[in-house]
N, C-alpha and C. Protein backbone atom coordinates (compact mmCIF):
# COMPACT_ATOMS: atom_id res chain seq x y z
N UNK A 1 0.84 -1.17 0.00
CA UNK A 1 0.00 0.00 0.00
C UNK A 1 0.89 1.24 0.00
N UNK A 2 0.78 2.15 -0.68
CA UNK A 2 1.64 3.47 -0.72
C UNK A 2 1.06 4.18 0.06
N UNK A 3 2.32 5.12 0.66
CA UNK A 3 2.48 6.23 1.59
C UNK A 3 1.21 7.30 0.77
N UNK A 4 0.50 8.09 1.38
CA UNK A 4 -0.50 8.99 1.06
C UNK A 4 0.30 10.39 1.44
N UNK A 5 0.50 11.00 0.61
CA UNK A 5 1.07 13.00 1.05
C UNK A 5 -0.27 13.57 0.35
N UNK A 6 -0.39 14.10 1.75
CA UNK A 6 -1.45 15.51 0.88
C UNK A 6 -0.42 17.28 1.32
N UNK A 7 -0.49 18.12 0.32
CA UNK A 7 -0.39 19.03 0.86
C UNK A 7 -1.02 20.12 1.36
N UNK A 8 -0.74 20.85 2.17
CA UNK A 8 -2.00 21.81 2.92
C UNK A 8 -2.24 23.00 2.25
N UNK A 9 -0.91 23.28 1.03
CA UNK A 9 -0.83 24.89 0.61
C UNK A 9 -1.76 24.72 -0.72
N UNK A 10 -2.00 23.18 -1.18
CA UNK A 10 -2.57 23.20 -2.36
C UNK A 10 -3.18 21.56 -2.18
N UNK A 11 -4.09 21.51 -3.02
CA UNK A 11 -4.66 20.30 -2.19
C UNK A 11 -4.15 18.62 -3.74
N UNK A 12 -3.10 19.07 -3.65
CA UNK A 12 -2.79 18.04 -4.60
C UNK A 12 -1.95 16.58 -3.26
N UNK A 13 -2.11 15.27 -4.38
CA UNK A 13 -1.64 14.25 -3.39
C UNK A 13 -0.71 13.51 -4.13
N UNK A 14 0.53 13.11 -2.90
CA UNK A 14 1.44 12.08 -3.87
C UNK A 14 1.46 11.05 -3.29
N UNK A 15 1.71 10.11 -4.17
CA UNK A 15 1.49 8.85 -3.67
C UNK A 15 3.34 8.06 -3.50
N UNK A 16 3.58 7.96 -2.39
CA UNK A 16 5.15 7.51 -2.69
C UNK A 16 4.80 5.93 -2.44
N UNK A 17 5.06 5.18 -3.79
CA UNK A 17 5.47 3.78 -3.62
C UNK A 17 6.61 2.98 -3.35
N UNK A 18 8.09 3.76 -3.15
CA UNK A 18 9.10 2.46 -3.52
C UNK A 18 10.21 3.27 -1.94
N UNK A 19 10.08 2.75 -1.28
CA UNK A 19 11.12 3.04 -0.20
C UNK A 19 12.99 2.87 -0.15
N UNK A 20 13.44 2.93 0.73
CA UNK A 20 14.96 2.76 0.42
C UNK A 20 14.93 1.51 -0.17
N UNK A 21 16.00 1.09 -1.24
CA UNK A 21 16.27 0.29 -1.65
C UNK A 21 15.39 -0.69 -2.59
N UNK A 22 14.24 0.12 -3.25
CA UNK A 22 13.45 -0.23 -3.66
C UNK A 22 12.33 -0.97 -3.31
N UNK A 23 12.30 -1.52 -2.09
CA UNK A 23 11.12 -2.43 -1.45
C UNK A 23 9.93 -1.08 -1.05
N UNK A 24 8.73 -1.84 -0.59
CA UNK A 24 7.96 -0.51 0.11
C UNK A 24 7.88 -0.35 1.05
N UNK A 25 7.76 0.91 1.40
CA UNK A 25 7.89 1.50 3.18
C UNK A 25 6.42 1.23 3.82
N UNK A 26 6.77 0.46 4.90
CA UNK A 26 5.13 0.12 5.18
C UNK A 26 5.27 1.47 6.74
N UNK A 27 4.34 1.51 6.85
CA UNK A 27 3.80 2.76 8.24
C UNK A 27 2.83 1.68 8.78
N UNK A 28 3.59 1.68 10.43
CA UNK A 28 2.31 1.23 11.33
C UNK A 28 1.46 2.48 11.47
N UNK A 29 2.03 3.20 12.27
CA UNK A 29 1.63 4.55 12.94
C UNK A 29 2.21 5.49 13.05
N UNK A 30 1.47 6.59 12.59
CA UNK A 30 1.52 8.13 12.90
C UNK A 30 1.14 9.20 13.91
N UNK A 31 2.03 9.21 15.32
CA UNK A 31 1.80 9.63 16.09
C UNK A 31 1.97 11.40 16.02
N UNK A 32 0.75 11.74 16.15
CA UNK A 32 1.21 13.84 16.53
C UNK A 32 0.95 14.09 17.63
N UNK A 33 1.93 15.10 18.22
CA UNK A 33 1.25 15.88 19.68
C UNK A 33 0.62 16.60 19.51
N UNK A 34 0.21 17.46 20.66
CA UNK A 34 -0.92 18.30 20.92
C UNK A 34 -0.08 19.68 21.20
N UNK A 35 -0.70 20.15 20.24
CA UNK A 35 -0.05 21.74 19.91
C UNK A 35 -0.37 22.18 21.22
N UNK A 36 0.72 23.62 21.90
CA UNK A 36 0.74 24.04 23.23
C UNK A 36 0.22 25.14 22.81
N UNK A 37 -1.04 25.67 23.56
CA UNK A 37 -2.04 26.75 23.08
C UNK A 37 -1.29 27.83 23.83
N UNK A 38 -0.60 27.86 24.87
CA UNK A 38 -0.46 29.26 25.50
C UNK A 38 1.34 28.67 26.34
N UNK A 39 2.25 29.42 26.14
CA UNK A 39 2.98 29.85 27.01
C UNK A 39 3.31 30.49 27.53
N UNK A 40 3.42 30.60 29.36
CA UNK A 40 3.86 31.88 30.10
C UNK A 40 5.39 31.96 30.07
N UNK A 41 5.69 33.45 29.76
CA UNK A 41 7.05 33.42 30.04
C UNK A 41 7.37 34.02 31.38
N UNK A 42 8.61 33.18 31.68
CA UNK A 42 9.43 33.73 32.90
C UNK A 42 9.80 34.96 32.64
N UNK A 43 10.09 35.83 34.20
CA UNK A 43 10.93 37.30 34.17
C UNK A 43 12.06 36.50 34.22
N UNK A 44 12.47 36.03 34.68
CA UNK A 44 14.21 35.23 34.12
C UNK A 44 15.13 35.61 35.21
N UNK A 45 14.33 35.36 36.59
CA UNK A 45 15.19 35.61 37.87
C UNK A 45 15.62 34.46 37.88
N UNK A 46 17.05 34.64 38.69
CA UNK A 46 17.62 33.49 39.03
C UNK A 46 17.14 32.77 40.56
N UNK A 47 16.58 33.60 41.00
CA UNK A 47 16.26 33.85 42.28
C UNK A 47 14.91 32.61 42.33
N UNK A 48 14.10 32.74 41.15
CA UNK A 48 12.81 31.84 40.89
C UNK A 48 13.53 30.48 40.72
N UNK A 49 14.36 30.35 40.89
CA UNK A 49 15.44 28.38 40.18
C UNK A 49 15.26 27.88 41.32
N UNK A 50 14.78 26.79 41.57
CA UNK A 50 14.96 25.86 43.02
C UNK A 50 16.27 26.03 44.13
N UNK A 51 17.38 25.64 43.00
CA UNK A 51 18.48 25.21 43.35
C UNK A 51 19.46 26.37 43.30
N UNK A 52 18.82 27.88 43.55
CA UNK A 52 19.73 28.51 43.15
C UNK A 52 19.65 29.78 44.50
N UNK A 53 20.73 29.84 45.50
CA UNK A 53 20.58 30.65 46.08
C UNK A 53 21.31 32.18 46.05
N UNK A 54 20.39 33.01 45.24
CA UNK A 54 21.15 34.32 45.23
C UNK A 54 20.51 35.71 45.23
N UNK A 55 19.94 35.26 46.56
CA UNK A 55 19.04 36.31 46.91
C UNK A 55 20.11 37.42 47.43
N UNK A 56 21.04 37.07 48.79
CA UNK A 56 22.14 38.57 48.27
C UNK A 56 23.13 38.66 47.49
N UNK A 57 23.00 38.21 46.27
CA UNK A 57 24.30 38.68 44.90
C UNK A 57 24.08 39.91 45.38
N UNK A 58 25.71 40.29 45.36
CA UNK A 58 26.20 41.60 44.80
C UNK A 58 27.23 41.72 43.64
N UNK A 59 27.08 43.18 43.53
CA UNK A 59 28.22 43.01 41.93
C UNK A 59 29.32 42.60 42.09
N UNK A 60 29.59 41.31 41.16
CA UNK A 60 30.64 41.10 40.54
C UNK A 60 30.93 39.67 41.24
N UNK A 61 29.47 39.03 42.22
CA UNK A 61 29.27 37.25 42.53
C UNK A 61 29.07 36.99 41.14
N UNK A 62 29.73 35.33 41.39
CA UNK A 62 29.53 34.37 40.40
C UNK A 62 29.03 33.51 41.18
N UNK A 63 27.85 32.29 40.30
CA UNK A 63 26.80 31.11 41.19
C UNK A 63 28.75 29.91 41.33
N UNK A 64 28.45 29.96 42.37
CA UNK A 64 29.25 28.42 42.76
C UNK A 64 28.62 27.49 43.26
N UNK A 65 28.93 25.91 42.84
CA UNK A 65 27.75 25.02 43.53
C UNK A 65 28.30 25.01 45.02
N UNK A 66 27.58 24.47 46.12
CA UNK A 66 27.70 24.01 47.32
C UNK A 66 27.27 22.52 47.58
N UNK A 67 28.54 21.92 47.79
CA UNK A 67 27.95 20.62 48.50
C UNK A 67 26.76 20.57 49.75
N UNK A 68 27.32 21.14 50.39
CA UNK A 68 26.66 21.27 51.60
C UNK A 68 25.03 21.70 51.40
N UNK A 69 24.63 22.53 51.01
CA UNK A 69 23.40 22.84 50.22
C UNK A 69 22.69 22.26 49.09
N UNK A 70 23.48 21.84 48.53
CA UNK A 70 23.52 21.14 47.25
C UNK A 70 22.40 22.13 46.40
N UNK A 71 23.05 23.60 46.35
CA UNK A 71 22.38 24.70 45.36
C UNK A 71 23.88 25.68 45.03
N UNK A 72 23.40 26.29 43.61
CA UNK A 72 24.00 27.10 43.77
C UNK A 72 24.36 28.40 44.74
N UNK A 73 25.40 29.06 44.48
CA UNK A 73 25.70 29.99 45.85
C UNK A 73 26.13 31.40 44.91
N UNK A 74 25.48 32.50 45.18
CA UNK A 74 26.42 33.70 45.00
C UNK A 74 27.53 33.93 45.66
N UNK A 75 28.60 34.08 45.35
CA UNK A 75 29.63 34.57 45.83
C UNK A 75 30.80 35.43 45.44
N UNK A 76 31.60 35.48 46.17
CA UNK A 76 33.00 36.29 45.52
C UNK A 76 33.85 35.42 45.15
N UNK A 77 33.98 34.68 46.36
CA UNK A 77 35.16 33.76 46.91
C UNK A 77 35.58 32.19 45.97
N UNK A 78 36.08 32.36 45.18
CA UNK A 78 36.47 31.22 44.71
C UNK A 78 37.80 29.87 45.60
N UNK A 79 37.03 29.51 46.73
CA UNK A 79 38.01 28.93 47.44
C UNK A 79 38.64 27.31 46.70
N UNK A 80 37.84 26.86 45.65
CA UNK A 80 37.89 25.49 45.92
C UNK A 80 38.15 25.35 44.08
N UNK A 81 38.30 26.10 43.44
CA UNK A 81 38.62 26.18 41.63
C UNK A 81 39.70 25.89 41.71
N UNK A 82 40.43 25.33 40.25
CA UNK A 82 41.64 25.54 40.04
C UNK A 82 41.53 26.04 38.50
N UNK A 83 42.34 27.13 38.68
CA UNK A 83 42.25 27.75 37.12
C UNK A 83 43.60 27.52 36.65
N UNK A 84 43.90 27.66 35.50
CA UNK A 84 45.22 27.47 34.88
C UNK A 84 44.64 28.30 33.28
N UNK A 85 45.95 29.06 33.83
CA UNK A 85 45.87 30.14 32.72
C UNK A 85 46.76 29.53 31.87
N UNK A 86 47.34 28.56 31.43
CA UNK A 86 48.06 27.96 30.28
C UNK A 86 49.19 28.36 30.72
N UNK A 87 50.04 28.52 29.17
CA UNK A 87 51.79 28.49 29.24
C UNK A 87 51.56 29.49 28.54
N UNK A 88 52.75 30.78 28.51
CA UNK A 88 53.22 31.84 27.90
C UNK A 88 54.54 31.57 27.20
């Protein structure tokens, strides 16, 4: 049985018979979702994140995780990084 295409911009139909390799493409099923009628957007606080504590950031904290909390942390203090600025 051939694949059925209709198109929506014009109401013509193709019929595709011969799949890879020449055999035919059989279709069990054609599953669609359900279009999302409305999304709210976030103000895009960080403050709204579960896991994110940075209610007093001040300028110039970066989020660090915390074990101990197991959330992020505003801070200054980078005690526990290791950076490596390469070779010159």
């Amino acid at each position: 049985m051939p694949i059925r295409r209709v198109s929506k911009s014009n109401t013509t139909t193709n019929h595709i018979n011969k799949g890879i390799g020449g055999g035919n493409t059989i279709v069990k099923r054609v599953t669609l979702g359900r279009p999302v009628k409305r999304v709210n957007a976030d103000n895009g606080n960080l403050v709204n994140l579960n896991d994110v504590d940075a209610y007093a950031a001040e300028d110039g904290d970066v989020l660090v995780w915390s074990d101990e909390t197991e959330n992020w942390v505003a801070q200054k203090l980078l005690d526990k990084q290791i950076i490596n600025g390469g070779q010159y």
